[in-house]
N, C-alpha and C. Protein backbone atom coordinates (compact mmCIF):
# COMPACT_ATOMS: atom_id res chain seq x y z
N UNK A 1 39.34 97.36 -136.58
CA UNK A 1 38.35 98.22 -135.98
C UNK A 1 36.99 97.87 -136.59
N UNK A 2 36.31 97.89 -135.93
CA UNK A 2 34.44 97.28 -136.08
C UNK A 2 34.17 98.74 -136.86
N UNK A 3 33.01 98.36 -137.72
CA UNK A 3 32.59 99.53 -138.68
C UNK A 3 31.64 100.25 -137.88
N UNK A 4 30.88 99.89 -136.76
CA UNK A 4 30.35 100.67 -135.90
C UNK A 4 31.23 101.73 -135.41
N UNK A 5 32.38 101.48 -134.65
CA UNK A 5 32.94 102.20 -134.01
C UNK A 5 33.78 103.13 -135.17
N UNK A 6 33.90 102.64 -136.18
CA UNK A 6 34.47 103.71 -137.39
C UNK A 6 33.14 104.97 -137.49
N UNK A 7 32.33 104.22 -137.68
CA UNK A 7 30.81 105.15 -137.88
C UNK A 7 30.94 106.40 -136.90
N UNK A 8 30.97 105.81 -135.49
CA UNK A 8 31.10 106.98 -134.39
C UNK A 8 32.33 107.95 -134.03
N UNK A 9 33.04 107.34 -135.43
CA UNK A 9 34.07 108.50 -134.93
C UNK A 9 34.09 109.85 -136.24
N UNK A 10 34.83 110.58 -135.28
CA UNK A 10 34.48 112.37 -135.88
C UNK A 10 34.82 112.34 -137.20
N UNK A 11 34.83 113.24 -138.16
CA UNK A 11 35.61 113.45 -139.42
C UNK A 11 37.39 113.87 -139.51
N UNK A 12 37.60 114.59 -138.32
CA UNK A 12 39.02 114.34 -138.00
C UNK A 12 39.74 113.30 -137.67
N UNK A 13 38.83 112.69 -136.49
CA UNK A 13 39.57 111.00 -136.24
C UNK A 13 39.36 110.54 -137.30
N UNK A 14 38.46 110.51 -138.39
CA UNK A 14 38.63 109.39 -139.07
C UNK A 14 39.64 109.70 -139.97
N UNK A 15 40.14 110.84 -140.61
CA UNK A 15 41.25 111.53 -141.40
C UNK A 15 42.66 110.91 -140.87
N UNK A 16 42.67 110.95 -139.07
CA UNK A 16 43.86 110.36 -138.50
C UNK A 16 43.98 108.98 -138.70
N UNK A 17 42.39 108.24 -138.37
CA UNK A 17 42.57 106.57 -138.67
C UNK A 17 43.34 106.53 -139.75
N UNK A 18 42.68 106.70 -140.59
CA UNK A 18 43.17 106.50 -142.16
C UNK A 18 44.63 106.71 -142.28
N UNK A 19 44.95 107.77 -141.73
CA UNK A 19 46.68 107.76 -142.18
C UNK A 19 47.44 107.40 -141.47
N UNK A 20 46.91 106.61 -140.13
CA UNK A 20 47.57 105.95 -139.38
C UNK A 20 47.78 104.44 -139.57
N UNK A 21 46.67 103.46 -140.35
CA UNK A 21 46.48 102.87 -141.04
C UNK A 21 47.40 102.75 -142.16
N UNK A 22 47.19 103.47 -143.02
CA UNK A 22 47.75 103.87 -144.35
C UNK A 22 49.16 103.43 -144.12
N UNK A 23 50.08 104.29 -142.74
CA UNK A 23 51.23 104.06 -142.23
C UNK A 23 51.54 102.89 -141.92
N UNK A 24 50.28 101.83 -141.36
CA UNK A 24 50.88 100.48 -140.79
C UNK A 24 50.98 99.77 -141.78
N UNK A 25 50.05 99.83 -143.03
CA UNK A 25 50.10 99.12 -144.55
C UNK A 25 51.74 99.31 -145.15
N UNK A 26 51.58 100.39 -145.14
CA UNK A 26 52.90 100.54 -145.85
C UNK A 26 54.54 99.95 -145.15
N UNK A 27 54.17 100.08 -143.81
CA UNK A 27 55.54 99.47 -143.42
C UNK A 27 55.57 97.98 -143.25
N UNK A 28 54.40 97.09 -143.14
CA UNK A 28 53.95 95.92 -143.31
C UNK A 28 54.44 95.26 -144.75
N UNK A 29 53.82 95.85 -145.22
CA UNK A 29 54.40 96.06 -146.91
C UNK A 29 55.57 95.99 -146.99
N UNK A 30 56.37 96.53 -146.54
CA UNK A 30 58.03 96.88 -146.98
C UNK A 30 58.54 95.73 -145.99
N UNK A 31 57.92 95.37 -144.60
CA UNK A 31 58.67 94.26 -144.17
C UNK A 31 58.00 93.19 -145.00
N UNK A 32 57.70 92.55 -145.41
CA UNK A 32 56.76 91.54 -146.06
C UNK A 32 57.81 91.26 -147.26
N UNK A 33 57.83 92.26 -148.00
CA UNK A 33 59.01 92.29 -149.44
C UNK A 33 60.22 91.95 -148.54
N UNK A 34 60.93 92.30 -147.53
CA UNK A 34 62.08 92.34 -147.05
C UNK A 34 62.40 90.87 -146.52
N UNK A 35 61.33 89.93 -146.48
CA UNK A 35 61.20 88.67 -146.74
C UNK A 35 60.99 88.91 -144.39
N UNK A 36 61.19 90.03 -143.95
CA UNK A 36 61.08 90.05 -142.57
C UNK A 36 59.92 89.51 -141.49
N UNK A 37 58.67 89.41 -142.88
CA UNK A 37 57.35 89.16 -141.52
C UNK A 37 56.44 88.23 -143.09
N UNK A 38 55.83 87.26 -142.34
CA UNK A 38 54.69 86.71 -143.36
C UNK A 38 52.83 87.24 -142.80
N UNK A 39 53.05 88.84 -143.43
CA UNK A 39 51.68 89.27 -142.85
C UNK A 39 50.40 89.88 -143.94
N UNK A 40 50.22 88.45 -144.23
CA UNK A 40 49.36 88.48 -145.55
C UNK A 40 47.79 88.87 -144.67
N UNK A 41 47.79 88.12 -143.57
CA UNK A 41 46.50 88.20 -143.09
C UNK A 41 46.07 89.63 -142.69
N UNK A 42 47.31 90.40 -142.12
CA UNK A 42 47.69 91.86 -141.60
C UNK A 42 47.05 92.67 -142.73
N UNK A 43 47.49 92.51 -143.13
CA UNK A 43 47.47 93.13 -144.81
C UNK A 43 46.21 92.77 -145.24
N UNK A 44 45.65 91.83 -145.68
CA UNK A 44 44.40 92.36 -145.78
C UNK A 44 43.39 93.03 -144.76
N UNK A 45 43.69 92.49 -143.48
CA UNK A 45 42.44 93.72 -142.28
C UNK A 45 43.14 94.87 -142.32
N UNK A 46 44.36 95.30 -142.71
CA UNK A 46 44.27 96.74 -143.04
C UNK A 46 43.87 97.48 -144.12
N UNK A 47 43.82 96.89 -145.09
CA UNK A 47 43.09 97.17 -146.83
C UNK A 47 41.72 97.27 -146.48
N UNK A 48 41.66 96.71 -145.64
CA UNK A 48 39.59 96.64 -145.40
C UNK A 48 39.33 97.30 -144.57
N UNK A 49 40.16 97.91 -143.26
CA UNK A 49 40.13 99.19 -142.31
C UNK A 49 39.96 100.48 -143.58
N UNK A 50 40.89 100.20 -144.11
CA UNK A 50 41.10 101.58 -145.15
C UNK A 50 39.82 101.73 -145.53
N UNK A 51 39.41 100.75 -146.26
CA UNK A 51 38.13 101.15 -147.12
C UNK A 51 36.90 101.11 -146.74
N UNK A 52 37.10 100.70 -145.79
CA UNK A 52 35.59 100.97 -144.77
C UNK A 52 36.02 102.68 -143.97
N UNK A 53 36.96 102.81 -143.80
CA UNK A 53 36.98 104.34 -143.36
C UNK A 53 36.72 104.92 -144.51
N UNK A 54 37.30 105.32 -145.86
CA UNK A 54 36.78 105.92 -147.12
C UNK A 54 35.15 105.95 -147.31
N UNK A 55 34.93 104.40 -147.30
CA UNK A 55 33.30 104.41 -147.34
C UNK A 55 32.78 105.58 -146.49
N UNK A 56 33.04 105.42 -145.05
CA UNK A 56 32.04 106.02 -144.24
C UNK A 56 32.55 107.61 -144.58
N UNK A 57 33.89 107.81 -144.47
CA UNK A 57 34.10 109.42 -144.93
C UNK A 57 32.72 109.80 -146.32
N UNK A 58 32.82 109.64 -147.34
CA UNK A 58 32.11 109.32 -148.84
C UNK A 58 30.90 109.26 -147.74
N UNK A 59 30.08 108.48 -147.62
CA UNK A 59 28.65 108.65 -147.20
C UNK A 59 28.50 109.74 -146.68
N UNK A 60 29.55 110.44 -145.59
CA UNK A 60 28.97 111.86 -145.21
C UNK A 60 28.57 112.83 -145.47
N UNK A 61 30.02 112.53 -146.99
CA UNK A 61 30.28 113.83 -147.69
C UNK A 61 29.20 113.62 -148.82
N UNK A 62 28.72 112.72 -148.71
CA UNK A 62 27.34 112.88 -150.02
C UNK A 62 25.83 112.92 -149.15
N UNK A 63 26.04 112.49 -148.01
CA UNK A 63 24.67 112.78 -147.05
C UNK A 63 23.96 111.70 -146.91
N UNK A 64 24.67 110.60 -147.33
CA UNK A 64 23.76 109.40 -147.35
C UNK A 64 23.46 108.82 -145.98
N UNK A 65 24.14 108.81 -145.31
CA UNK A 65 23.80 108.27 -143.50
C UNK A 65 23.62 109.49 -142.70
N UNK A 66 23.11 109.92 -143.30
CA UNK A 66 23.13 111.67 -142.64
C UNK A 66 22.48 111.18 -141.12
N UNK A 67 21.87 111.80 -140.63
CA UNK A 67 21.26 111.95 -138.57
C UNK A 67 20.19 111.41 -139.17
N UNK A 68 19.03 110.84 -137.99
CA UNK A 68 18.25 110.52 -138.10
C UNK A 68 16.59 111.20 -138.34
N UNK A 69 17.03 112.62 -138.21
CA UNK A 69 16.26 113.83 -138.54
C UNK A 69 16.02 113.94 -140.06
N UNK A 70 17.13 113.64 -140.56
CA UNK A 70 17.56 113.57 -142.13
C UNK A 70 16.59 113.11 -142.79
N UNK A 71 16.60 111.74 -142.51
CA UNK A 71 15.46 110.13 -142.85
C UNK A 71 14.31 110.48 -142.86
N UNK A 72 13.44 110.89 -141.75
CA UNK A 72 12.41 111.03 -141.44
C UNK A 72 11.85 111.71 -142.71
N UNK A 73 11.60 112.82 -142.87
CA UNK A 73 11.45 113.88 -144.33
C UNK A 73 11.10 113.00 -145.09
N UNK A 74 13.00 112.64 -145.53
CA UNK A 74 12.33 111.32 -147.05
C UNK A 74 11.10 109.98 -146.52
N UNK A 75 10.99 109.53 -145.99
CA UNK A 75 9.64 108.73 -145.44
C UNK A 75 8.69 109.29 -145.69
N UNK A 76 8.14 110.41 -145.06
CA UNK A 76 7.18 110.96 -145.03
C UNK A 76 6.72 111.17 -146.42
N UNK A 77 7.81 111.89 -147.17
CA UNK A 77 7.60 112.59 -148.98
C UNK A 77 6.86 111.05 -149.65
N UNK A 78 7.43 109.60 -149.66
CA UNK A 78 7.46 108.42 -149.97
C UNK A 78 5.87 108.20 -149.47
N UNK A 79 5.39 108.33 -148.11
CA UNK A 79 4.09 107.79 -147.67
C UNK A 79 3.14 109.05 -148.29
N UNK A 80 3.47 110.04 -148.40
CA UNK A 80 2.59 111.15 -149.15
C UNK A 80 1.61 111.00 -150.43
N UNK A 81 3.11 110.21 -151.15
CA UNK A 81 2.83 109.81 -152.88
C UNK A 81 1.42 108.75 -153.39
C-alpha cells in the first residue's frame, strides 16, 4: 500500500490495516520456517506496510501532520519574529 493512500485513511482503518497486516506477517512467517513458501521479498513489504502505518498513526497522535489550518499559525508566528 502507497503511503499516500495510508495517509488518507481513518484512524480505525488504519488500526484494521495494521492487524490485518500484522496477520499476513505472521502466517508468512510460519510458512517460510515450514520450509512451505520462499517469501523473503513478502516479508519485507509487509515490515514496511507495518511501519509506515505506525509512523502515520504516531504523527497524528503527536499533531505533527495535523490539517492544513494547523500549519498556517506556525508560519505566520515564524514570519512575525
Amino acid at each position: 500500500m502507497e503511503l499516500e493512500k495510508i495517509r488518507n485513511l481513518s484512524n480505525e482503518e488504519l488500526a484494521h490495516q495494521q492487524k490485518t497486516t500484522a496477520e499476513q506477517l505472521f502466517r508468512l512467517r510460519f510458512q517460510v520456517a515450514l520450509g512451505q513458501n520462499d517469501g523473503v521479498k513478502k516479508i519485507r513489504q509487509l515490515r514496511r506496510e507495518i511501519a509506515q502505518i505506525k509512523t502515520v498513526a504516531r504523527e497524528r497522535e503527536l499533531g505533527i501532520r495535523g490539517e492544513v489550518n494547523d500549519a498556517a499559525p506556525a508560519e505566520t508566528k515564524k514570519g512575525a519574529r
